[in-house]
Protein backbone atom coordinates (compact mmCIF):
# COMPACT_ATOMS: atom_id res chain seq x y z
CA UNK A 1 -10.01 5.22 -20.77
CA UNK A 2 -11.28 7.90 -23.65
CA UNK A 3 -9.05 10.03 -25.05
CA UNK A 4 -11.41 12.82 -24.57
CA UNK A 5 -11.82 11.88 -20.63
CA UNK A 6 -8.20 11.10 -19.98
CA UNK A 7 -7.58 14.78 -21.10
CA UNK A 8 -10.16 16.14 -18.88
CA UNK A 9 -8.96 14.64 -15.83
CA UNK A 10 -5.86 15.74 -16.99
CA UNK A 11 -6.00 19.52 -17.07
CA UNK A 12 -8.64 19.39 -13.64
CA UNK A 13 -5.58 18.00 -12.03
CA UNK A 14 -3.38 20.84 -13.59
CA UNK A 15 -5.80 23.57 -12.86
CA UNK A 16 -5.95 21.99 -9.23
CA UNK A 17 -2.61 22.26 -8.54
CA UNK A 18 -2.31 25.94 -9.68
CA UNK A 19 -4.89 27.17 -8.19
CA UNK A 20 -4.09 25.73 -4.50
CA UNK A 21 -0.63 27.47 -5.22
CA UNK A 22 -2.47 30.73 -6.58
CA UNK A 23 -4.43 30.99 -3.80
CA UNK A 24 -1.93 30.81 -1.15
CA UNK A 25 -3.18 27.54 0.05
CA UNK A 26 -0.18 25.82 -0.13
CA UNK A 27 3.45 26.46 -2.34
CA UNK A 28 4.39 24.28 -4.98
CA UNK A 29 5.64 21.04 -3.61
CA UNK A 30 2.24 21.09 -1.08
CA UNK A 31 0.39 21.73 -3.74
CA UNK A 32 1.26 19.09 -6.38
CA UNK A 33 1.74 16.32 -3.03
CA UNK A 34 -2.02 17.55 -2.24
CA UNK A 35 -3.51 17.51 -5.35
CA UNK A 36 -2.12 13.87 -6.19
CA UNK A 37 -3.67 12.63 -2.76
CA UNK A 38 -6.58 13.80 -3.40
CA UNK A 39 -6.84 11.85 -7.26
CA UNK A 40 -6.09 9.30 -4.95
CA UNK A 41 -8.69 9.52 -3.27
CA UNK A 42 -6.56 11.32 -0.13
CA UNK A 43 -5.29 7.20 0.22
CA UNK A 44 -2.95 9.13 2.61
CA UNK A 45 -4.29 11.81 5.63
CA UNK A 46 -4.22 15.18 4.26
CA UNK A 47 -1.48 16.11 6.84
CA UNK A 48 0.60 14.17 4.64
CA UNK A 49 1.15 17.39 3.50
CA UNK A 50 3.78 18.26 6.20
CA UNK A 51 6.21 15.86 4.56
CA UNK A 52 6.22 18.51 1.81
CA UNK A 53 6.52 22.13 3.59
CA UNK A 54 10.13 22.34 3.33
CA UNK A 55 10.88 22.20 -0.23
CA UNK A 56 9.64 25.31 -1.63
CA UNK A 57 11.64 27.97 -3.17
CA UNK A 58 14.64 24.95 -3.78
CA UNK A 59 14.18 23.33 -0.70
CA UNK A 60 13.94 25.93 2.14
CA UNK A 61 13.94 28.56 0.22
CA UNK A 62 17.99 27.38 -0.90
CA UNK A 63 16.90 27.43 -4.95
CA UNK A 64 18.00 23.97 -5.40
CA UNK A 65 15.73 21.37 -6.73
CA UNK A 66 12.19 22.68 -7.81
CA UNK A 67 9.77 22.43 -5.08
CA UNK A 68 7.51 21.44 -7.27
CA UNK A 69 9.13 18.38 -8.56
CA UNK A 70 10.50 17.90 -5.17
CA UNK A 71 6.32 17.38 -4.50
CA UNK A 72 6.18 15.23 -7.75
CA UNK A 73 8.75 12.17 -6.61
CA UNK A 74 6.78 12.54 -3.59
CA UNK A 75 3.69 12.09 -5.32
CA UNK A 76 4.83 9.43 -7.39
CA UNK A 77 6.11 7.48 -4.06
CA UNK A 78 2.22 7.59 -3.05
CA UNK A 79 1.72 4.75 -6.18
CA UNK A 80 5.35 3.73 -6.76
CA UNK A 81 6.64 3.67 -3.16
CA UNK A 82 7.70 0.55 -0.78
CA UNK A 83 6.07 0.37 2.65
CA UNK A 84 8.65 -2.36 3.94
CA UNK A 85 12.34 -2.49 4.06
CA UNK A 86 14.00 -4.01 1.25
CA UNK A 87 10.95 -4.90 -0.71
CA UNK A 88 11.54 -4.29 -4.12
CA UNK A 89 10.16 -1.43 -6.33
CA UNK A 90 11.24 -1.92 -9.71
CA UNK A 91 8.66 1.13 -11.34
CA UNK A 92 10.01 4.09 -8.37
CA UNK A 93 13.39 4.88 -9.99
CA UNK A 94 12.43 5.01 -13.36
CA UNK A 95 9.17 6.65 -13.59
CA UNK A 96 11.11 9.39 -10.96
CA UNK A 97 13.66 9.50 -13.65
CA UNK A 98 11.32 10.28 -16.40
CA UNK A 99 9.28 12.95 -14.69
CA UNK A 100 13.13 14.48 -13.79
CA UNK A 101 14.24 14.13 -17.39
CA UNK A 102 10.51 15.60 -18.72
CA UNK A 103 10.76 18.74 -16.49
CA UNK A 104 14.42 19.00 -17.90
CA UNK A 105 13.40 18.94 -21.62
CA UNK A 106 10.53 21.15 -20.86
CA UNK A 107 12.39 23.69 -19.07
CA UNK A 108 15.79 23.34 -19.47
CA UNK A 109 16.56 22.51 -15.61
CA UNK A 110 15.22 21.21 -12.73
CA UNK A 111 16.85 24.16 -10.06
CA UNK A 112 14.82 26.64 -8.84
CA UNK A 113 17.20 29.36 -8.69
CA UNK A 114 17.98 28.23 -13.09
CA UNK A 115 14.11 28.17 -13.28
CA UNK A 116 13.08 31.69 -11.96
CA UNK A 117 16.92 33.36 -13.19
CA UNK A 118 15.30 34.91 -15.81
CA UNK A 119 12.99 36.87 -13.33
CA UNK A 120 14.90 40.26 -11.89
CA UNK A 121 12.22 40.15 -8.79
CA UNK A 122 11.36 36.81 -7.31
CA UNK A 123 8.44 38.57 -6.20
CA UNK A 124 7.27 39.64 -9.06
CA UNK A 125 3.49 38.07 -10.88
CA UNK A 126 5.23 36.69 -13.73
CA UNK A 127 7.73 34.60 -11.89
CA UNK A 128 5.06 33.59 -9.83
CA UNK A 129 2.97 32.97 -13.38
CA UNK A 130 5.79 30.58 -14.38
CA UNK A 131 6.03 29.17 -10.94
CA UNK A 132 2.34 27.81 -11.20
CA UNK A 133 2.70 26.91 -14.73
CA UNK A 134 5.57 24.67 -13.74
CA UNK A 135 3.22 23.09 -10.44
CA UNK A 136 0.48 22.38 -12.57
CA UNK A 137 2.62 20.72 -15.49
CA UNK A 138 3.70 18.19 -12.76
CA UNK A 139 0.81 17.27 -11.40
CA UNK A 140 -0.94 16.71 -14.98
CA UNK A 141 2.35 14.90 -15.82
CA UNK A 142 1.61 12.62 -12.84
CA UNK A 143 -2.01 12.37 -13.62
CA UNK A 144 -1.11 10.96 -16.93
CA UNK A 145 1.47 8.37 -15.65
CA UNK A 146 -1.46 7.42 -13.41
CA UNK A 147 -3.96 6.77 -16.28
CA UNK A 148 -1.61 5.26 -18.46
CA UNK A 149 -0.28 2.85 -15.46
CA UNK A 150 -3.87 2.09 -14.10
CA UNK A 151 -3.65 3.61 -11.03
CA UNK A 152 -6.46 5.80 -11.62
């Protein structure tokens, strides 16, 4: 695939995911799970979606993991995951790994409550700014293991 075209799809999957998060569609797990469905070609129902209501906000609302890479390994299991008991899946743990270790580098953690410390009201527009930010950097990070593995 072009360079040019690659980035395209790229940021259209970023902007995607933000702005089902923006609008109040969805949060951020639902959103990024959602978004990566539908590059998919929604190869899963879009109630699929369920799977992903309770990680927002750090899982229920606990600030533990991100919510939004809490959507991602879900995402990833979409192209990566096994359908049958014990069959292997040699690509899941690593490419999980990377997109853990990317949002680490990239933000310095992957906790929601480490993530949004720096905001004094959770509630606030520039938390939720940084909240989307985050949502759409995963699902662009996904798109882009996609291209580069073939998968789209």
């Amino acid at each position: 695939m072009e360079e040019q075209k690659k980035k395209v799809i790229i940021e259209k999957i970023r902007k995607t995911a933000e702005n089902h998060f923006k609008r109040g569609d969805y949060f951020c797990s639902e959103s990024v799970l959602t978004t990566i469905n539908d590059l998919l070609r929604q190869e899963f129902e879009p109630e699929i979606v369920k799977l992903a209501s309770g990680f927002p906000v750090g899982i229920g609302k606990s600030g533990c993991l991100c919510g939004a890479v809490s959507g991602g390994v879900m995402a990833l299991g979409l192209a990566y995951g096994r359908e049958k008991p014990g069959v292997d899946m040699p690509k899941s743990f690593p490419i999980n790994a990377a997109l853990h270790d990317y949002i680490i580098n990239k933000y310095g953690s992957t906790c929601c409550r480490v993530l949004t410390m720096e905001f004094d009201d959770f509630d606030s527009k520039e938390r939720a700014e940084h909240c989307y930010q985050i949502t759409g950097e995963v699902a662009a990070w996904i798109a882009e293991n996609f291209i580069e593995n073939g998968i789209i």
